[in-house]
Protein backbone atom coordinates (compact mmCIF):
# COMPACT_ATOMS: atom_id res chain seq x y z
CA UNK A 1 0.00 0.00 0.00
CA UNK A 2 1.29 3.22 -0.95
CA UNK A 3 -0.04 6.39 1.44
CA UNK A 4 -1.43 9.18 -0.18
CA UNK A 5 -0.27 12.43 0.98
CA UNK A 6 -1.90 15.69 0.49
CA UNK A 7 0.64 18.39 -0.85
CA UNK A 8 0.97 20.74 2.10
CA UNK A 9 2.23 17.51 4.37
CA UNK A 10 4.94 17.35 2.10
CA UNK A 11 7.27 20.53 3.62
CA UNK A 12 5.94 19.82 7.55
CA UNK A 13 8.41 16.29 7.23
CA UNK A 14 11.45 18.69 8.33
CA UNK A 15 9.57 21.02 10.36
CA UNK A 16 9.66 21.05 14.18
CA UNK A 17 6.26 20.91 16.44
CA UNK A 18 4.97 19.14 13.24
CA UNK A 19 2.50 16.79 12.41
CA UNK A 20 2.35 15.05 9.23
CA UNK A 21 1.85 11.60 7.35
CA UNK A 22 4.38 9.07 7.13
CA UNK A 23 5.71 8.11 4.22
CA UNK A 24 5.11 4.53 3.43
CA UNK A 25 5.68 1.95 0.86
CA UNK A 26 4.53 -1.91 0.66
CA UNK A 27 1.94 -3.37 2.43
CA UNK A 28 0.62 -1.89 5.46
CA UNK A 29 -0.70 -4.03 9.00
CA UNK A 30 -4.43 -3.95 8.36
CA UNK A 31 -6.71 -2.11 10.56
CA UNK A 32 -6.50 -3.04 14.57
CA UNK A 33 -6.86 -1.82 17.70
CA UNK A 34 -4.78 -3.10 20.86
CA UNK A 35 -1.33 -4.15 19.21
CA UNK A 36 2.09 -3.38 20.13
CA UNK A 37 4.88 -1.68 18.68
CA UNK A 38 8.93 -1.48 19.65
CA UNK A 39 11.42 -0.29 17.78
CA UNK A 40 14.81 -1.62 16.98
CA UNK A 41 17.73 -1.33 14.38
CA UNK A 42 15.63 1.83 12.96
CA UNK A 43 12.18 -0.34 12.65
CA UNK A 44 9.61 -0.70 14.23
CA UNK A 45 7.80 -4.10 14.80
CA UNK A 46 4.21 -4.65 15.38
CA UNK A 47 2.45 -7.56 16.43
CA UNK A 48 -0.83 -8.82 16.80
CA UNK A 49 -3.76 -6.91 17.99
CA UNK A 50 -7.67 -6.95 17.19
CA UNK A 51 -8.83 -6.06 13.67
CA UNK A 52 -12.52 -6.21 14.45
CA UNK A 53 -13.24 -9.65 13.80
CA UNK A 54 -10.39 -11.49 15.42
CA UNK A 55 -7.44 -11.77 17.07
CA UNK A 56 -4.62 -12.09 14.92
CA UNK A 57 -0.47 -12.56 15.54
CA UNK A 58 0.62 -11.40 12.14
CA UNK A 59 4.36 -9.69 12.35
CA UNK A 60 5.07 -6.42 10.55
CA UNK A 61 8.16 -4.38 9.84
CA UNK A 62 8.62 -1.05 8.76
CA UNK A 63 11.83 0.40 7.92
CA UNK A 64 12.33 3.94 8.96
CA UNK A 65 15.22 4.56 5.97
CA UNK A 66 13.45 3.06 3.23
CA UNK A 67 9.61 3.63 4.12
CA UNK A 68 8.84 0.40 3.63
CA UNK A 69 6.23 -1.77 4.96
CA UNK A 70 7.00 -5.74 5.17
CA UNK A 71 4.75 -8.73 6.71
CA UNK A 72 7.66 -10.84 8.67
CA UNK A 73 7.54 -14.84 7.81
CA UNK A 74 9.31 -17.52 9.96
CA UNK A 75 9.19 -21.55 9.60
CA UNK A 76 8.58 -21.47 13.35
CA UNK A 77 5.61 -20.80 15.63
CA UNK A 78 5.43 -17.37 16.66
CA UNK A 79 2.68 -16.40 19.75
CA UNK A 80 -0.76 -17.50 19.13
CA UNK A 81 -2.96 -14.87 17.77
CA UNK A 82 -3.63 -12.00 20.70
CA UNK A 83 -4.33 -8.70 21.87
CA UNK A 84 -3.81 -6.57 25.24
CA UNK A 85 -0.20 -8.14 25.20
CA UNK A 86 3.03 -6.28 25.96
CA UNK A 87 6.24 -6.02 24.11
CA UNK A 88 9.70 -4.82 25.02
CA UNK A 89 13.47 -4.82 23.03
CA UNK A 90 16.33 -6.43 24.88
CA UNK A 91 19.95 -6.32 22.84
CA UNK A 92 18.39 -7.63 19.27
CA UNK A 93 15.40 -9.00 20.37
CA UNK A 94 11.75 -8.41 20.69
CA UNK A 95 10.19 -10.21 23.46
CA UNK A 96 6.23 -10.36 23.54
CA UNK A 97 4.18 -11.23 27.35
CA UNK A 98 0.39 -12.46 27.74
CA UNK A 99 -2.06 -10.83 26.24
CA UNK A 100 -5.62 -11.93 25.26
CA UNK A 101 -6.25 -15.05 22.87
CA UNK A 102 -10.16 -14.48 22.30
CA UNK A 103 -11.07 -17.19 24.81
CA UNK A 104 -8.05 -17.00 28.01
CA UNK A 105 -5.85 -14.62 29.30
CA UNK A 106 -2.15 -15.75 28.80
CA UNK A 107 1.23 -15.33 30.67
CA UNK A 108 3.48 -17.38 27.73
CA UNK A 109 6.66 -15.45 27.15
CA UNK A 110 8.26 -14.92 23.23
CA UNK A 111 11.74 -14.40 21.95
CA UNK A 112 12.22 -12.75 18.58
CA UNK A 113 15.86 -12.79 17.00
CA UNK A 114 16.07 -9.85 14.08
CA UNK A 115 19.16 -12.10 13.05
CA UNK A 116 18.03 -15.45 13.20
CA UNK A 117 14.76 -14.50 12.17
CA UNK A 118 13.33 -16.82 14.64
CA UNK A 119 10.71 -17.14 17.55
CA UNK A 120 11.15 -19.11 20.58
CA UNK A 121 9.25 -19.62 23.71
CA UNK A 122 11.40 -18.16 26.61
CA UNK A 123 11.40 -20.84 29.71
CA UNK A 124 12.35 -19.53 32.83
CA UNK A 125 14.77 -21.16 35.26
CA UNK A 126 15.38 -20.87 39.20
CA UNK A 127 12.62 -20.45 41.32
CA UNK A 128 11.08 -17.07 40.10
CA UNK A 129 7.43 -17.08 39.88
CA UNK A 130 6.12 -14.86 36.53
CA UNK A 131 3.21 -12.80 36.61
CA UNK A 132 -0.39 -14.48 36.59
CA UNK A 133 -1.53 -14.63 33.01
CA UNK A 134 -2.88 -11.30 32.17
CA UNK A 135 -3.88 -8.88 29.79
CA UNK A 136 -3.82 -4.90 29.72
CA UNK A 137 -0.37 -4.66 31.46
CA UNK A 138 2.50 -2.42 31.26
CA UNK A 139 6.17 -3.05 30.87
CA UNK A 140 9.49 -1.68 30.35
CA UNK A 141 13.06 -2.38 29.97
CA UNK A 142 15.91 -1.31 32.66
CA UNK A 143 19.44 -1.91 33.08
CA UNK A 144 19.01 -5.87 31.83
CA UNK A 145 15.81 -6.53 32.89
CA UNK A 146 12.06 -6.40 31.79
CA UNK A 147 9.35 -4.80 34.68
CA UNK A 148 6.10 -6.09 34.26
CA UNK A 149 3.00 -3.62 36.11
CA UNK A 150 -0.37 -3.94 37.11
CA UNK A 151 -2.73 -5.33 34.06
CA UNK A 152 -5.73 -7.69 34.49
CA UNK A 153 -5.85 -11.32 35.69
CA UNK A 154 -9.46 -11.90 36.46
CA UNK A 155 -9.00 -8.82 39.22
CA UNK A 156 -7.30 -5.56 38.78
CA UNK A 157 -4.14 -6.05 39.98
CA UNK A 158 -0.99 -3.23 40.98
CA UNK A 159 1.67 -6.10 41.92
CA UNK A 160 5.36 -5.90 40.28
CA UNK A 161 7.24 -8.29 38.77
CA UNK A 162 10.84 -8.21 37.46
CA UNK A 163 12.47 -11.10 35.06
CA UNK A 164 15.94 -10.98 34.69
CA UNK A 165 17.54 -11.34 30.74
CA UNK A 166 20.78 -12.35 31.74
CA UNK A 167 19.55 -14.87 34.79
CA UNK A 168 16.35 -16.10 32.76
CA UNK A 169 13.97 -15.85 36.21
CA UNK A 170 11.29 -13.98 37.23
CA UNK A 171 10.93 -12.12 40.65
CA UNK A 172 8.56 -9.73 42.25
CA UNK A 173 9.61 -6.79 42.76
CA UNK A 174 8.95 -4.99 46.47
CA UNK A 175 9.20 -1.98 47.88
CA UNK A 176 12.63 -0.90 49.84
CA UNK A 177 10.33 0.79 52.57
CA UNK A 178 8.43 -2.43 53.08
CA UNK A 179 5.49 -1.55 52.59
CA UNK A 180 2.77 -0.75 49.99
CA UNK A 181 1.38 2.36 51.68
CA UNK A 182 2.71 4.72 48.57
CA UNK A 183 2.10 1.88 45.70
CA UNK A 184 -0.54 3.04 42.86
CA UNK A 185 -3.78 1.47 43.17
CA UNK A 186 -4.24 -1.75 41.30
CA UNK A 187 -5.73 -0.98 37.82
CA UNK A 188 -5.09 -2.13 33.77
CA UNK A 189 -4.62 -0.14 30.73
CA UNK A 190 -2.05 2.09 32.04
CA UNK A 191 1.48 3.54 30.83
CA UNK A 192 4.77 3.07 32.25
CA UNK A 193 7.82 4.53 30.34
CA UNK A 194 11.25 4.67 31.69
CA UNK A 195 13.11 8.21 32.11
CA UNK A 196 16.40 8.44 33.25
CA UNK A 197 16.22 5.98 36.30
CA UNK A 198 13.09 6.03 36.84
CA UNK A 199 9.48 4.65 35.42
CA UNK A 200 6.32 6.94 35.33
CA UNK A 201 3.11 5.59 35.27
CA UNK A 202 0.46 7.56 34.08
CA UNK A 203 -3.40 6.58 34.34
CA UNK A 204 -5.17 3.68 33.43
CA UNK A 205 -8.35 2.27 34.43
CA UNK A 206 -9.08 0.79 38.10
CA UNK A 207 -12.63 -1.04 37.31
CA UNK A 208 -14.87 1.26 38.23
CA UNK A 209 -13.52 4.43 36.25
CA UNK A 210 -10.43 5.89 34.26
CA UNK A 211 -7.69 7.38 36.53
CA UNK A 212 -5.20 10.39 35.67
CA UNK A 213 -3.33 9.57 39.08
CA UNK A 214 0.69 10.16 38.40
CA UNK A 215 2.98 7.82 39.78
CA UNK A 216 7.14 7.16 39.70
CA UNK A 217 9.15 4.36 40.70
CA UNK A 218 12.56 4.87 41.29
CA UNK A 219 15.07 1.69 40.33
CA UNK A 220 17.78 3.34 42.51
CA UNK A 221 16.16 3.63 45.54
CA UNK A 222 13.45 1.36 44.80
CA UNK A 223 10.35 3.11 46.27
CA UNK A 224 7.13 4.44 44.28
CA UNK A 225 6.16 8.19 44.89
CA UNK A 226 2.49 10.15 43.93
CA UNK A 227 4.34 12.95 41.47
CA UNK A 228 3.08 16.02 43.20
CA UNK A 229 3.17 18.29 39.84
CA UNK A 230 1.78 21.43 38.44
CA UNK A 231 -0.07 22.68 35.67
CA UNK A 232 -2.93 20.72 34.27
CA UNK A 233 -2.49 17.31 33.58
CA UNK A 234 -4.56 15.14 30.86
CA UNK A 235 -8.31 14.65 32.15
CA UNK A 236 -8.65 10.71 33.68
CA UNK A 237 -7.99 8.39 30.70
CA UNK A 238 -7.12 4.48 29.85
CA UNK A 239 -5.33 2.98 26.82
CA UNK A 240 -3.49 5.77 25.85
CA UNK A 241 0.36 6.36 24.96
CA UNK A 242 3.28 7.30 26.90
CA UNK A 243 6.80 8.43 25.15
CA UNK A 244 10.09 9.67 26.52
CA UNK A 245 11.72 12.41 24.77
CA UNK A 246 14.97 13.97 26.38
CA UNK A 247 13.65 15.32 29.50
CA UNK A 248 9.94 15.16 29.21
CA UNK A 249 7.34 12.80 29.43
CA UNK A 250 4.31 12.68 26.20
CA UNK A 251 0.89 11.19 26.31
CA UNK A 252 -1.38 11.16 23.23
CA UNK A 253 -4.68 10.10 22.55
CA UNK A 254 -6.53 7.39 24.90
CA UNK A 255 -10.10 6.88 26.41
CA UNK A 256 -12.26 9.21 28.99
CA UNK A 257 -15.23 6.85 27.91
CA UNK A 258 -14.98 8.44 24.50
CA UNK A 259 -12.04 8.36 22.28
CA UNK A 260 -9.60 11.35 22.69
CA UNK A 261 -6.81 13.21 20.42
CA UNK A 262 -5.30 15.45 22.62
CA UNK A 263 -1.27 15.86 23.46
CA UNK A 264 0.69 16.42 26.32
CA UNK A 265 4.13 17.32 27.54
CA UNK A 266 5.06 16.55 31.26
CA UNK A 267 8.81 18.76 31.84
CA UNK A 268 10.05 16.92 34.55
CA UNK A 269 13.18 20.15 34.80
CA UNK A 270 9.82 22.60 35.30
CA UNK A 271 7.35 19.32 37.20
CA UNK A 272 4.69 20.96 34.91
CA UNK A 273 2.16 19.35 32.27
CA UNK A 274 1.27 21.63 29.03
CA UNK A 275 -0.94 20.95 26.40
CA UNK A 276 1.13 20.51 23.21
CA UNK A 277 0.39 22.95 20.52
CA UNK A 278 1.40 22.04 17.20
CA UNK A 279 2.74 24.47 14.75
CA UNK A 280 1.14 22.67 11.62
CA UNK A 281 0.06 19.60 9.96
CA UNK A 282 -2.99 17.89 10.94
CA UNK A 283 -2.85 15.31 14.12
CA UNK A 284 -4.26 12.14 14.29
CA UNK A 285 -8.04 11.51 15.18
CA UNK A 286 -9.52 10.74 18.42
CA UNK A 287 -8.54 7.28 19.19
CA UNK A 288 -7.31 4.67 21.73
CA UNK A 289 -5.26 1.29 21.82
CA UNK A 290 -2.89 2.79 19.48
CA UNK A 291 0.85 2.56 19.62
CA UNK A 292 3.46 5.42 19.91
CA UNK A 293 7.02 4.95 19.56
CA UNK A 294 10.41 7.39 19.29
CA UNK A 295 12.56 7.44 16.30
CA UNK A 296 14.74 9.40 15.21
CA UNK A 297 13.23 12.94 16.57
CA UNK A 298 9.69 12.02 16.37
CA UNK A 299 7.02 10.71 17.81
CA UNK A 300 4.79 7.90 15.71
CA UNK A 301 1.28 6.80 16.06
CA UNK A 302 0.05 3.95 14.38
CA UNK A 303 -3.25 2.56 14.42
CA UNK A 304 -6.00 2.16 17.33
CA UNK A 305 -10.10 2.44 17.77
CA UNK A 306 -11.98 5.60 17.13
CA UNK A 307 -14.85 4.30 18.79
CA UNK A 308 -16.52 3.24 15.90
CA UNK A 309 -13.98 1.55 13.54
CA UNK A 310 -10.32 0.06 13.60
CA UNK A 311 -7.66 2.43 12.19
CA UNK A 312 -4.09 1.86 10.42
CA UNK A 313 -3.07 5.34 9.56
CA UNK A 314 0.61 6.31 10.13
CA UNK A 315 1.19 9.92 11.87
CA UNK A 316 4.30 11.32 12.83
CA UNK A 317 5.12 14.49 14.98
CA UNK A 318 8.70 15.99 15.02
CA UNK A 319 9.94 17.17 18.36
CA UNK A 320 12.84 18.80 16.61
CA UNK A 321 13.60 20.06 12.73
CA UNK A 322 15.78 18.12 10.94
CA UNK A 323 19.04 19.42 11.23
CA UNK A 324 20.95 16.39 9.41
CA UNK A 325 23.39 19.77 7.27
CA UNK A 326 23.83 21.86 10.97
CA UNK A 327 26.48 21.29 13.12
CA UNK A 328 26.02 20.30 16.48
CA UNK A 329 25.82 22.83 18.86
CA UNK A 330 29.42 23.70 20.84
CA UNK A 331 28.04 25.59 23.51
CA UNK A 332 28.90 23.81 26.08
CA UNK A 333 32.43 22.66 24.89
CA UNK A 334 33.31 26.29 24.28
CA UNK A 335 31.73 27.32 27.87
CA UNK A 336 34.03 24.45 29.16
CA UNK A 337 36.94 25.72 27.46
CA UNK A 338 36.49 28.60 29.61
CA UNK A 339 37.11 27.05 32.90
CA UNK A 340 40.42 29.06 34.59
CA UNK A 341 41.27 30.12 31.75
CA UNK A 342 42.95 34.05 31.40
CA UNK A 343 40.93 35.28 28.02
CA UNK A 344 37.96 37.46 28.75
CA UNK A 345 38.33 36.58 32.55
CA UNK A 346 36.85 39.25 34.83
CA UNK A 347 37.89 37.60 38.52
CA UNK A 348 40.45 35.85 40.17
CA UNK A 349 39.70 33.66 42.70
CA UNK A 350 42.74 32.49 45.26
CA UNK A 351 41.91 28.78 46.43
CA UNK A 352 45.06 27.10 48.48
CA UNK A 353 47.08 29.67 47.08
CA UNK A 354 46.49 29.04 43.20
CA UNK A 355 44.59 31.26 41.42
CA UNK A 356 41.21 30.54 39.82
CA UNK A 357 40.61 32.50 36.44
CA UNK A 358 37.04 33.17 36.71
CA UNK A 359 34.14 35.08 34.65
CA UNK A 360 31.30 36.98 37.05
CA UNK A 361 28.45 36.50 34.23
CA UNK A 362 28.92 32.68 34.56
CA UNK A 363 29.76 32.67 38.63
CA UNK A 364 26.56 34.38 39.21
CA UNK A 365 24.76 31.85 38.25
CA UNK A 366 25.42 31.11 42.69
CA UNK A 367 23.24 33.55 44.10
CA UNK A 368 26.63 33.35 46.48
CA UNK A 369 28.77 34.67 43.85
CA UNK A 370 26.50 36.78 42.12
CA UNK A 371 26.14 38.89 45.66
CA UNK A 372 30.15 38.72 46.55
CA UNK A 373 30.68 40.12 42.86
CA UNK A 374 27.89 42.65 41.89
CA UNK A 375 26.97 43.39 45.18
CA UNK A 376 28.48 46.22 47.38
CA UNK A 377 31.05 43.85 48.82
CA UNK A 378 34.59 44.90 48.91
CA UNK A 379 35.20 41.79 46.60
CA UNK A 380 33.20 43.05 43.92
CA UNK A 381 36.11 45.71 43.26
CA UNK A 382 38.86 43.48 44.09
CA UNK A 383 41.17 41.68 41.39
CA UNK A 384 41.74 39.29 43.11
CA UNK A 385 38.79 36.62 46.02
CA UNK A 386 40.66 34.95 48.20
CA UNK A 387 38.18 31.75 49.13
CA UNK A 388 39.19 30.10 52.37
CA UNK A 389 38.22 26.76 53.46
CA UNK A 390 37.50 25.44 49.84
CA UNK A 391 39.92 22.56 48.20
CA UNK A 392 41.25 23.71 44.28
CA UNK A 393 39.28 20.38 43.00
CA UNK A 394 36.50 21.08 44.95
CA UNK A 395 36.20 24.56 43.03
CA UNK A 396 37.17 23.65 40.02
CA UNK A 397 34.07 21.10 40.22
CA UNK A 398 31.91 23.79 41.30
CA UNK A 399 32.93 26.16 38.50
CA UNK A 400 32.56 23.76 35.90
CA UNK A 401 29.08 23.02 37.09
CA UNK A 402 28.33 27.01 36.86
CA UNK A 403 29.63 27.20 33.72
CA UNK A 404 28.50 24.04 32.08
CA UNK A 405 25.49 22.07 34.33
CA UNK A 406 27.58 19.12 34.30
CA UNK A 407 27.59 17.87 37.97
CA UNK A 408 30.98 15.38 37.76
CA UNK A 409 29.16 14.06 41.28
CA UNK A 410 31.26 10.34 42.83
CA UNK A 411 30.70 9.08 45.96
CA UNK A 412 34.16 10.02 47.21
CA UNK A 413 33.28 13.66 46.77
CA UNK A 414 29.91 13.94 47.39
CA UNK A 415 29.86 14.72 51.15
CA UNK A 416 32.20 17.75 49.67
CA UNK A 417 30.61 19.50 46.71
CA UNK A 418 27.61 18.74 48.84
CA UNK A 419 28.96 21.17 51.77
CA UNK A 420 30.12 23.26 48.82
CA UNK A 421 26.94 23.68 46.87
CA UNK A 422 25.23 24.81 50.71
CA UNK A 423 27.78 27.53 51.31
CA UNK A 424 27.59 28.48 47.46
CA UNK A 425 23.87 28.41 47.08
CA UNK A 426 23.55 25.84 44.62
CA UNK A 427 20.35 24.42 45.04
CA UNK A 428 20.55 22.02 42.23
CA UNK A 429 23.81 20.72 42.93
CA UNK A 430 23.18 20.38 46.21
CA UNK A 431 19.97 18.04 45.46
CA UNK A 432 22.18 15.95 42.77
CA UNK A 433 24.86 15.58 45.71
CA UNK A 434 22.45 14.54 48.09
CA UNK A 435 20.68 11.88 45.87
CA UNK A 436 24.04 10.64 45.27
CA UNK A 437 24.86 10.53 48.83
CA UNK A 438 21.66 8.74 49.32
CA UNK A 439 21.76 6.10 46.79
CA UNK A 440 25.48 5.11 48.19
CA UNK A 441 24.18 5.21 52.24
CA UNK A 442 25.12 2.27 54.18
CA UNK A 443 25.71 0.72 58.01
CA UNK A 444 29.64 1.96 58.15
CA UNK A 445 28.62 5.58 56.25
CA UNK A 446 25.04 6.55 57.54
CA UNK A 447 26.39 8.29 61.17
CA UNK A 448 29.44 10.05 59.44
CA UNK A 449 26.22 11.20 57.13
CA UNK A 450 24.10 11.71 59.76
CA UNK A 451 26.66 13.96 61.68
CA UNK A 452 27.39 15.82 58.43
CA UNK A 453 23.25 16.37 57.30
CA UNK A 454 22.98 18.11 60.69
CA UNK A 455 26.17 20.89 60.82
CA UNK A 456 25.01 21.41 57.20
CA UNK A 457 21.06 21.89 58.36
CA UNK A 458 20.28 20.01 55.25
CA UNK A 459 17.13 18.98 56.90
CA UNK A 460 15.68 16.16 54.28
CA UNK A 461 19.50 14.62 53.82
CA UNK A 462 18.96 14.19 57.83
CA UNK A 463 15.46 13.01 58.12
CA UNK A 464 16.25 10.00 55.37
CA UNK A 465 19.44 8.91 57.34
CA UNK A 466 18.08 9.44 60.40
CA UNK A 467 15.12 6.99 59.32
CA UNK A 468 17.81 4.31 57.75
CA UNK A 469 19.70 4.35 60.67
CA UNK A 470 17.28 3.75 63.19
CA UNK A 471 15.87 1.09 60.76
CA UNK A 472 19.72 -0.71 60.92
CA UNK A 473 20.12 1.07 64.92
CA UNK A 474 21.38 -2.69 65.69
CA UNK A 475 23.87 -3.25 63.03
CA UNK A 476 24.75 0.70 63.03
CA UNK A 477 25.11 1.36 66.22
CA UNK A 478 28.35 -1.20 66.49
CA UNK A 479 30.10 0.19 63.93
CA UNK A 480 33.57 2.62 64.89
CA UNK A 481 31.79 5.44 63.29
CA UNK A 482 28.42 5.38 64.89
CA UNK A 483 30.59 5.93 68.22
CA UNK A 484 32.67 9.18 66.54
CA UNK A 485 29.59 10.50 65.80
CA UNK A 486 28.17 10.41 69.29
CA UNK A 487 31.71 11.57 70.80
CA UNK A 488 31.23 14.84 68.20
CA UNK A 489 27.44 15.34 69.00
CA UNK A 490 25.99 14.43 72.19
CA UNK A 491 22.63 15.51 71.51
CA UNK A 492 21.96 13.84 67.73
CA UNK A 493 23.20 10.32 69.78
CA UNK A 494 20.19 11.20 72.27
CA UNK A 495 18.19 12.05 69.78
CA UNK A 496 18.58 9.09 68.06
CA UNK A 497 18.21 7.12 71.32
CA UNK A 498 15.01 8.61 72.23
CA UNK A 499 13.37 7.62 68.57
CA UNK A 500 14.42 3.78 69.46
């Protein structure tokens, strides 16, 4: 099938903020409703889904360099015919999870090779026990391993499961708190997408109505927090899209009991929603139990139910122009280059006796510096700021943050940029030190922690530690540094005694 595109789409293809047709050649998937899609090696893959009638487990490429649409064949058994399934890429495959056969809800696990060109049933070893067999679930792929979420067994369910690529077993996946005070509530039809180290769910459907509840889990400290945001987020909604694109979070289409079109943007830099205003082309109609995927700068949407019929059109939006002729940006590299360097320097700082070449436009980016410079301080007329108390490495850290964002945090010299961001008034760096410091927190570190979090007043860096230690009080409490920190602070060892 070759896609007939009306003239104007033709110039939006290298536009930014952009809507417009894809391009395709060959034969398309037909019509259906509750597929999936991944991408991988610049395709995408669908499988199965609903086409009105039946249930069907046909296997489709498209090729985002040549346009082209191709039906995969194997001379093995790929997944019985399905819907309400999930599918995730590991290294080059394409695994496919339970799903819907048109009579039972499944939890049989697929393996496709793009080299071999070959399916196989994935049997799990150990003693992991995989998730119920299900339909309407969520998963995604972290550091080697697939997370499986909520979906529908016969109940609505919220549990966690984990399986392992590299292990081959399943495991559920708990809460480091121990408890499942903060979890979402159990529901199907939902989004989870992974950004950064993290996975935010988004909505879904609990039984009784749709849901526009915003949840994250964090792998690092594995613990699920409400997302207390701003702005106005999409009305309640199930089987919609969720895409990651740099820093933000996108959700298109779905159902509020009737089929919707409309497109979000979730900053997490700003923790803000906005409605996404295109600058052209025309979007995709109202639907739900589509697919959306990210490739190459945009956003695709393929298929889905408008409420009244199955659908197999091909929309993409482009976050960003096509700028395959510019050069990348050098901004940063040349602010970089800048780092104690003599040309167009405007301050000297003296740290351990070696001077600092600095710039005051970039320093004041501290609300510290920006004071001791264009302030009425006796510095701001000096050649030369002497900085006492402050390590060369430690400042060269911080100025390369001001000048560049990049936080070059380790957990050797957390504790230090951390004390450095407080008496600099770097909020930012400050919270990137402290996650740091919390992600590394153990029995032999938490009291020198502890004792640190409370000179500094950094009040949530001492509640957390506080909590962990008198969590581990046993186990901490013998260790060499637990006793320092009571010889240096009599009162935080009472305090911590009269929590127990």
């Amino acid at each position: 099938m070759v896609e007939v595109r009306h003239p104007e789409e033709e110039s939006l293809d290298s536009k930014a903020w952009c809507w417009s047709a894809v391009p395709s050649q060959g034969k398309a998937p037909c019509q259906r409703s509750l597929h999936t899609g991944a991408v991988l090696d610049s395709a995408l893959y669908v499988f199965g889904g609903y086409d009105g009638v039946q249930r069907t487990h046909d296997f489709y490429k498209y090729c985002f360099k040549s346009h082209r649409w191709a039906q995969i064949a194997t001379q093995d058994s790929p997944p019985s015919p399905r819907d309400r399934h999930i599918s995730v890429v590991h290294d080059r495959s394409i695994f496919i999870h339970g799903g819907y056969d048109g009579y039972n809800r499944v939890n049989d696990f697929y393996e496709y090779n793009i080299d071999s060109n070959t399916w196989s049933e994935v049997i799990s070893s150990g003693n992991g026990v995989p998730p119920t067999a299900r339909h309407s679930h969520a998963a995604v792929v972290y550091d080697g391993c697939m997370y499986v979420f909520a979906g529908y067994d016969g109940l609505y369910r919220n549990d966690f499961h984990r399986f392992s690529f590299e292990a081959n077993t399943w495991a559920q996946v708990v809460d480091s708190l121990g408890t499942c005070e903060h979890w979402p509530k159990p529901r199907y039809r939902t989004t989870a997408t992974v950004l950064g180290d993290k996975m935010l769910v988004f909505g879904g459907h609990d039984g009784s109505r749709q849901l526009n509840d915003f949840y994250c889990w964090d792998f690092k400290v594995c613990t699920w927090t409400e997302v207390d945001c701003m702005g106005s987020p999409p009305s309640p909604r199930d089987s919609h899209v969720a895409v990651a694109y740099h820093n933000s979070l996108f959700i298109f289409g779905g159902s509020t009991g009737n089929a919707k079109s409309d497109f979000y943007e979730f900053k997490t830099v700003e923790n803000r929603w906005f409605p996404v205003t295109p600058t052209g082309g025309t979007p995709p109609s109202s639907r739900f139990c589509h697919i959306g995927v990210v490739q190459n700068k945009c956003f695709y949407i393929f298929g889905g139910y408008d409420g009244s019929q199955r659908l197999n059109d091909f929309k993409m939006f482009r976050f960003e122009a096509d700028t395959s002729e510019i050069p990348n940006s050098t901004l940063l590299q040349d602010l970089e280059a800048l780092i104690n360097q003599d040309s167009f320097s405007d301050v000297t700082f003296v740290v351990e006796d070696q001077k600092v070449f600095g710039h005051k436009f970039l320093m004041s980016r501290s609300s510290y510096f920006s004071a001791l410079l264009a302030g009425g301080m006796a510095e701001s007329s000096s050649k030369e700021v002497v900085l006492s108390g402050v390590s060369l490495a430690g400042f060269l850290l911080v100025q390369k943050y001001l000048y560049t964002d990049k936080a070059e945090v380790t957990l050797e010299n957390a504790m230090e940029l951390f004390e450095l961001a407080d008496r600099f008034c770097i909020e930012r760096l400050k919270r990137i030190c402290e996650l740091t410091i919390l992600n590394s927190i153990s029995v032999e570190n938490a009291p020198n922690i502890l004792l640190a979090a409370d000179q500094l007043s950094a009040r949530t860096l001492r509640d957390t530690t506080m909590r962990f230690i008198l969590e581990k009080f046993d186990a901490a409490s013998k260790t060499q540094a637990f006793i320092e920190m009571g010889r240096a602070n009599v009162e935080l060892l009472l305090e911590i005694l009269s929590k127990r």
